[in-house]
C-alpha atoms as a PDB file:
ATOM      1  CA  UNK A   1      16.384  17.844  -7.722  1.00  0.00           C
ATOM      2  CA  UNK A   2      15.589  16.954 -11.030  1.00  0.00           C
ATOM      3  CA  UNK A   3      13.450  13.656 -12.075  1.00  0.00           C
ATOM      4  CA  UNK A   4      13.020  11.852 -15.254  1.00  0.00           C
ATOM      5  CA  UNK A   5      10.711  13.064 -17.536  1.00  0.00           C
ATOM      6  CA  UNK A   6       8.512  11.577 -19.876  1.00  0.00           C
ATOM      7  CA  UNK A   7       9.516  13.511 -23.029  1.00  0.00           C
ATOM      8  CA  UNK A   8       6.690  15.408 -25.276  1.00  0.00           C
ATOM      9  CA  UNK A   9       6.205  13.896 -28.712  1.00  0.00           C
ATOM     10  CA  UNK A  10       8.605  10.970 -29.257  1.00  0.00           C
ATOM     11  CA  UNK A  11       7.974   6.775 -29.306  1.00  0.00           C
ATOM     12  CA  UNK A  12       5.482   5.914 -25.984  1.00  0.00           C
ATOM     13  CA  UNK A  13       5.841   3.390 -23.785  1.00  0.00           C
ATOM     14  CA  UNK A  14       5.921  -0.162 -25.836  1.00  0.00           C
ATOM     15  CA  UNK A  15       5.851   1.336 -29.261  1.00  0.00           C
ATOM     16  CA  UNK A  16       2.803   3.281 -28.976  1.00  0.00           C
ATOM     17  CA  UNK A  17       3.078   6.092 -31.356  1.00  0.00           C
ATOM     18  CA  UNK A  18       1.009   8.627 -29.447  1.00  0.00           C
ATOM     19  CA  UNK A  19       2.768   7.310 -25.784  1.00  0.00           C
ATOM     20  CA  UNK A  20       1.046   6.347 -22.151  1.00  0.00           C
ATOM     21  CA  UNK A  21      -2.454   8.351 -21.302  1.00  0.00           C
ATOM     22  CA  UNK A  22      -1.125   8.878 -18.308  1.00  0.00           C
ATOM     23  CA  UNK A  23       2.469   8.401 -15.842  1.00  0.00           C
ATOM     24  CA  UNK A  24       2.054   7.786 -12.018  1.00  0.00           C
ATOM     25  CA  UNK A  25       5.019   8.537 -10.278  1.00  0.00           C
ATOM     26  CA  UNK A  26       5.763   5.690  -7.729  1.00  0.00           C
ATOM     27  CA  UNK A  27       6.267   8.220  -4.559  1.00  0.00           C
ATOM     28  CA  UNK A  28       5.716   8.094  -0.703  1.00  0.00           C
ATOM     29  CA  UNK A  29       3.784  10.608   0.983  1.00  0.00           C
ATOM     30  CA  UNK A  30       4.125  14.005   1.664  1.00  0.00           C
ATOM     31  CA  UNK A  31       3.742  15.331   4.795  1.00  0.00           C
ATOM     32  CA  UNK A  32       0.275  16.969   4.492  1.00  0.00           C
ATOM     33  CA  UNK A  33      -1.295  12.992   3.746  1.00  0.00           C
ATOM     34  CA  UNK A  34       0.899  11.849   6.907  1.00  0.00           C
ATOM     35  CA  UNK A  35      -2.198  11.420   9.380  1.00  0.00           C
ATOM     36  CA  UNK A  36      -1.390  10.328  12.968  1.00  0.00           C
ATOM     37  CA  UNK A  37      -2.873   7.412  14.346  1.00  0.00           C
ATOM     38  CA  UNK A  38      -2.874   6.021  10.639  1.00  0.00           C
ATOM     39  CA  UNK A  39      -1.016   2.388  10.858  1.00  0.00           C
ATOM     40  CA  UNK A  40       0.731   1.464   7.361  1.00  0.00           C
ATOM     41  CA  UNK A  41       0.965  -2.512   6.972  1.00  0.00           C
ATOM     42  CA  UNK A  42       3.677  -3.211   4.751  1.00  0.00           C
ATOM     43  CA  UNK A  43       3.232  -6.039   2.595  1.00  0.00           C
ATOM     44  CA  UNK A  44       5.318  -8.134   1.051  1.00  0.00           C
ATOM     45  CA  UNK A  45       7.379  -9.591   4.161  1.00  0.00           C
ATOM     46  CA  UNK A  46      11.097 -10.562   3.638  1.00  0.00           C
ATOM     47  CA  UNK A  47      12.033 -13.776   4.507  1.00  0.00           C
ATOM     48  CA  UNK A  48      15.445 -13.446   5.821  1.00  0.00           C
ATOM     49  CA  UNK A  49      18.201 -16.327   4.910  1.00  0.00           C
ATOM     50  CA  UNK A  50      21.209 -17.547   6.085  1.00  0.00           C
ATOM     51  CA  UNK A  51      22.612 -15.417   3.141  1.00  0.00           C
ATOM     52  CA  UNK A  52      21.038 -12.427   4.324  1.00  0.00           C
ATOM     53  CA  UNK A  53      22.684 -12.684   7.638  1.00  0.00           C
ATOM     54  CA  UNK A  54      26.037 -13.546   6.956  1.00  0.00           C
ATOM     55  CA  UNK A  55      26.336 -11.055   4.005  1.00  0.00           C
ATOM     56  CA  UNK A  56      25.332  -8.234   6.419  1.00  0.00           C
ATOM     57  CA  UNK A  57      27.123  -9.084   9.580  1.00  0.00           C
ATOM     58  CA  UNK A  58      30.156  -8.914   7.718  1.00  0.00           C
ATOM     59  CA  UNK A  59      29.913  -6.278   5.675  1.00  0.00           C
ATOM     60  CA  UNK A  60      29.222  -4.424   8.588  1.00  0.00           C
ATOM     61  CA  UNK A  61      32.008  -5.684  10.128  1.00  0.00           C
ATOM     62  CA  UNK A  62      29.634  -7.263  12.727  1.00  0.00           C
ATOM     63  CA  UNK A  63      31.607 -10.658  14.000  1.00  0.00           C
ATOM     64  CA  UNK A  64      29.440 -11.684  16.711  1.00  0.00           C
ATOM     65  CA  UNK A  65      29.833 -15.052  16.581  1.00  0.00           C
ATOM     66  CA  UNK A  66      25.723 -15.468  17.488  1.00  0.00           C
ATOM     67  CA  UNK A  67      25.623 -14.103  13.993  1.00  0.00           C
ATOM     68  CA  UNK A  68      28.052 -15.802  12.508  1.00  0.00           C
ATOM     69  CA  UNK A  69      29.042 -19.483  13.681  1.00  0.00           C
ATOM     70  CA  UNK A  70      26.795 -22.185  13.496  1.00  0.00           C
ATOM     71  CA  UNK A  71      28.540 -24.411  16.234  1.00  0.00           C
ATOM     72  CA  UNK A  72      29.357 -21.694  19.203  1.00  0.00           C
ATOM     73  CA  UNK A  73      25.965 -20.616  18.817  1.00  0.00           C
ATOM     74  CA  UNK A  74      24.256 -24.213  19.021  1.00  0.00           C
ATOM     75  CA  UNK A  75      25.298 -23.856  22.885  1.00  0.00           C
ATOM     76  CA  UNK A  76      23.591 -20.630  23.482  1.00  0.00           C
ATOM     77  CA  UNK A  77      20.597 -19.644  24.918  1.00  0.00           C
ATOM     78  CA  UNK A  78      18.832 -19.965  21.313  1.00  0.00           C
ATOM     79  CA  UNK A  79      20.118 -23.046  20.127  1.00  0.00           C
ATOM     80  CA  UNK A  80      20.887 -21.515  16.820  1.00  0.00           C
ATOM     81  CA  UNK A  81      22.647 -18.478  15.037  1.00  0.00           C
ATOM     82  CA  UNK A  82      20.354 -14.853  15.144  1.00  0.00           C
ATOM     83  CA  UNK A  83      19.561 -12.412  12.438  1.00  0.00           C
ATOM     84  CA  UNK A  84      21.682  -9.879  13.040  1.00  0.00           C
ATOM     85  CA  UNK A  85      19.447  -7.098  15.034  1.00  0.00           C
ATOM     86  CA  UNK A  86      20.852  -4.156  12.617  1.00  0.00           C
ATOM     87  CA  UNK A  87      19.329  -5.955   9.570  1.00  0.00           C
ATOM     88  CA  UNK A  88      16.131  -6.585  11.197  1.00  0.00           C
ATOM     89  CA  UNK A  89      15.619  -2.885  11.752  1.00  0.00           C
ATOM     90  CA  UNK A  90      17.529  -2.252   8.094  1.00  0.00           C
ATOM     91  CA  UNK A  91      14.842  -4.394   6.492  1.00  0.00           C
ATOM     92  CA  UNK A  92      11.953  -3.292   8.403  1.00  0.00           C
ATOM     93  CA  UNK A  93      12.600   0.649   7.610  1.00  0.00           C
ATOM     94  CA  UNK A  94      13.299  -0.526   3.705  1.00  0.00           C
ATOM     95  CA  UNK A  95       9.816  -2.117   4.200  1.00  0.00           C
ATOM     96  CA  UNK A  96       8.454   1.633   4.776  1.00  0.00           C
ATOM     97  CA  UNK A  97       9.840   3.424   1.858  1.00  0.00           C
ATOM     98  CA  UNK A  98       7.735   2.751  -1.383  1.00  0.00           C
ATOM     99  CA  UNK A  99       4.356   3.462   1.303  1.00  0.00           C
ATOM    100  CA  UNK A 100       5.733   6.273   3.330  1.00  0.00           C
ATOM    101  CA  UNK A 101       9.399   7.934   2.020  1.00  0.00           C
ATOM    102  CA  UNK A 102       9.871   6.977  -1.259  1.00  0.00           C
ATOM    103  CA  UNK A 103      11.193  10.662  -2.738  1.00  0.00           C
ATOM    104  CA  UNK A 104       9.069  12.325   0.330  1.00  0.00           C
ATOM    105  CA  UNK A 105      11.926  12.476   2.943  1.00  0.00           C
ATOM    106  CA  UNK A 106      14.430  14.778   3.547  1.00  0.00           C
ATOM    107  CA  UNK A 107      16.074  13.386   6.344  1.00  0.00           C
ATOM    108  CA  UNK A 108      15.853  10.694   8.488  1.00  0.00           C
ATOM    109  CA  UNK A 109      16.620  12.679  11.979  1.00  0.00           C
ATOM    110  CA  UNK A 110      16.847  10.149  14.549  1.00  0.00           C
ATOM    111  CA  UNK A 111      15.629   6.035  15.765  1.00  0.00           C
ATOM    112  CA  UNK A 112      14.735   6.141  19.063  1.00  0.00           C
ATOM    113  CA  UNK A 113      13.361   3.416  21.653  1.00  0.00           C
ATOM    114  CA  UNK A 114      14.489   0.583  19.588  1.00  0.00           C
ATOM    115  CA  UNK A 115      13.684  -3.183  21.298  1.00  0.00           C
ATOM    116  CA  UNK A 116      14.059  -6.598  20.235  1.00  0.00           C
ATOM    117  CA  UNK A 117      11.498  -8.578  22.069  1.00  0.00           C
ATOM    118  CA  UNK A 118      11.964 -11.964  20.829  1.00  0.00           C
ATOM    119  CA  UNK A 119      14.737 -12.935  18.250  1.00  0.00           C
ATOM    120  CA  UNK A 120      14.403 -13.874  14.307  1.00  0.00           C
ATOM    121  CA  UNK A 121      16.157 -16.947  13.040  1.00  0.00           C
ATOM    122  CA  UNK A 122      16.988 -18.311   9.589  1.00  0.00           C
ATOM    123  CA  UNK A 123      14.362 -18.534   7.427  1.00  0.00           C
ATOM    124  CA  UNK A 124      11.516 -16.326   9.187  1.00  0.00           C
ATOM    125  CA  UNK A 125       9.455 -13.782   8.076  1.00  0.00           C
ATOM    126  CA  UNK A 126       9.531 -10.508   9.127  1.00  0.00           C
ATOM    127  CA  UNK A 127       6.760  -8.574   8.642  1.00  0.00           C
ATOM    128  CA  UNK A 128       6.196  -4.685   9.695  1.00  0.00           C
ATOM    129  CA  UNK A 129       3.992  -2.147  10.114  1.00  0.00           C
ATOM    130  CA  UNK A 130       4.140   1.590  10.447  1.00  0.00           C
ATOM    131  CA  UNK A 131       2.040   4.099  12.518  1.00  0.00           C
ATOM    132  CA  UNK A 132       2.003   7.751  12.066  1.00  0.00           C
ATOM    133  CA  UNK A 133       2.180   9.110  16.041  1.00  0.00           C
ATOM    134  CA  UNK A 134       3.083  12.975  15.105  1.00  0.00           C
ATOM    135  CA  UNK A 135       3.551  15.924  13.343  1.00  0.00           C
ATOM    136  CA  UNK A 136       4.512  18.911  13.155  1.00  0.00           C
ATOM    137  CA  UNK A 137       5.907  21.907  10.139  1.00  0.00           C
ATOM    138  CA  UNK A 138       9.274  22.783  11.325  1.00  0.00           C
ATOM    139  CA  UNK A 139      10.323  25.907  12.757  1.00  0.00           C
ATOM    140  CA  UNK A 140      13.555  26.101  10.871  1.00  0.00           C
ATOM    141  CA  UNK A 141      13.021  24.825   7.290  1.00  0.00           C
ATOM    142  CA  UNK A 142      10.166  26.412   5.344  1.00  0.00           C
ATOM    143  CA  UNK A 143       8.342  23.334   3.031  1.00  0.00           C
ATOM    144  CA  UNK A 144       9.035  20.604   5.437  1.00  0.00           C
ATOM    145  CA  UNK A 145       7.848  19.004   8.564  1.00  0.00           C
ATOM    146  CA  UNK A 146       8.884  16.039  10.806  1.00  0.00           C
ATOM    147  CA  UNK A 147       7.277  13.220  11.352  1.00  0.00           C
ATOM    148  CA  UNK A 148       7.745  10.269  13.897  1.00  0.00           C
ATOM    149  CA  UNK A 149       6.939   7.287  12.844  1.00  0.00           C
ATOM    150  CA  UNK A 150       6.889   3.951  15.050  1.00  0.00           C
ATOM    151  CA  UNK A 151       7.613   0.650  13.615  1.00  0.00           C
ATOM    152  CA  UNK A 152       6.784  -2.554  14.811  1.00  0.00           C
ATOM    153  CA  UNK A 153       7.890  -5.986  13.022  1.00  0.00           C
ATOM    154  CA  UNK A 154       6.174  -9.206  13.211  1.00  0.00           C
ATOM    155  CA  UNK A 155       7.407 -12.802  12.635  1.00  0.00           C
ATOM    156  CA  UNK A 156       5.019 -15.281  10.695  1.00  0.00           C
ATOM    157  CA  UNK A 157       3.769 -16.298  13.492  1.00  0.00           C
ATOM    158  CA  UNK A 158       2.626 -12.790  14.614  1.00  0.00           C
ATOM    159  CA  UNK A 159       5.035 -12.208  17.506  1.00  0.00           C
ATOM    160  CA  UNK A 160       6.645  -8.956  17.768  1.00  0.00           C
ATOM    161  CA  UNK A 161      10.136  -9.184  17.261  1.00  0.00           C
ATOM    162  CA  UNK A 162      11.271  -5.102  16.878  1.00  0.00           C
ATOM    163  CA  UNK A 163       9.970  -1.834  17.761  1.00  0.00           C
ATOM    164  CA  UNK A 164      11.114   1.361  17.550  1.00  0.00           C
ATOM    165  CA  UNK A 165      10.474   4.938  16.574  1.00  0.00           C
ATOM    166  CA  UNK A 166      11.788   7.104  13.476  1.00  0.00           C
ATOM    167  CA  UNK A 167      11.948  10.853  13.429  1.00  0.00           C
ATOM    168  CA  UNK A 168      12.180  11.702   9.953  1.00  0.00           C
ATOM    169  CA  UNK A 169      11.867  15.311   8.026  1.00  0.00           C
ATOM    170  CA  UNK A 170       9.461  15.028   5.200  1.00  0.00           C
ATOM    171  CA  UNK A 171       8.706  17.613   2.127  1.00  0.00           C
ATOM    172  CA  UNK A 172       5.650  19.065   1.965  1.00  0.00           C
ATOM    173  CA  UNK A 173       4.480  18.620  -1.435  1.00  0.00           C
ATOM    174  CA  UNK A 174       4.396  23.045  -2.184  1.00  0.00           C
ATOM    175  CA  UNK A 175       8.134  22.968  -0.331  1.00  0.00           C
ATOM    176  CA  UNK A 176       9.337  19.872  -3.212  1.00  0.00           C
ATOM    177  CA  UNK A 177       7.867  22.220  -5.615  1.00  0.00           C
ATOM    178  CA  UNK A 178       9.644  24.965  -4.618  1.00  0.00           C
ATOM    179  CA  UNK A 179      12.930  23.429  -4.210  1.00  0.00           C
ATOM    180  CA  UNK A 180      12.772  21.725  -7.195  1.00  0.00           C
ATOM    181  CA  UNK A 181      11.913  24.931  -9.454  1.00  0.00           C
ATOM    182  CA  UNK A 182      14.575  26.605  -7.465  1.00  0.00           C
ATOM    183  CA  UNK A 183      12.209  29.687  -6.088  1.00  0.00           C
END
């Protein structure tokens, strides 16, 4: 588990001679700053594109033609092709990492009670949000705990269009330590 370091001595950061004052570390949280109840809005949304949705239904191998074909889905239900459900949920997890994950997690363990209330089209917004709804240190692996986390994403015109929740195993920040100098 080794990381980049800044080396001592040396060049700095754009020619500086005596480098940066300080580094922050762009990191997600560990499991001791995990509060429940705390709700995470992650910002920027993603608008998703007819790119976005073809690329991933098929290299998913996902040929649901809802996905996929512009005329067999102009007689269905919607009118219109879908963003493909997977990516929805794809997107709004990648949403949580540089808040939440971000060299924090261990594992993800399990999504659970996943919905799609209304669908996204072409060109929306998703939006999402994350709230912390437990915790607990785990029995079995000294350092980490696991967390479940449920998501909710939005469109841009507030309407939910996914929830779910996400069981994931997080490092407590002593347990990275110790991994990482191998005691």
């Amino acid at each position: 588990m080794s990381e980049p370091r800044t080396p001592a001595g040396g060049p700095g950061l754009a020619g500086q001679p005596d480098g940066p004052k300080r580094v922050v570390l762009q990191r997600g949280l560990w499991f001791e700053e995990l509060e429940p109840g705390t709700v995470y809005a992650h910002r920027p949304g993603r608008t998703l594109t007819e790119a976005d949705n073809v690329l991933f239904s098929t290299l998913t191998m996902n040929s649901q033609p809802l996905h996929l074909d512009a005329a067999y889905s102009a007689g269905q239900p919607f009118g219109q092709r879908l963003v493909n459900s997977m990516l929805t949920l794809a997107v709004m997890v990648g949403q949580s990492v540089g808040q939440l994950t971000q060299g924090t997690l261990v594992a993800q363990l399990g999504l659970t009670d996943v919905a799609f209330p209304l669908p996204l089209f072409h060109g929306d917004t998703l939006y999402s949000q994350t709230r912390v709804a437990a915790k607990r240190i785990s029995g079995s692996r000294p350092g980490q705990g696991i967390v479940t986390l449920e998501h909710a994403g939005f469109n841009q015109d507030g309407a939910v269009v996914a929830t779910f929740s996400r069981t994931a195993l997080m490092w407590t920040e002593s347990g990275y330590q110790q991994a990482r100098n191998g005691s």
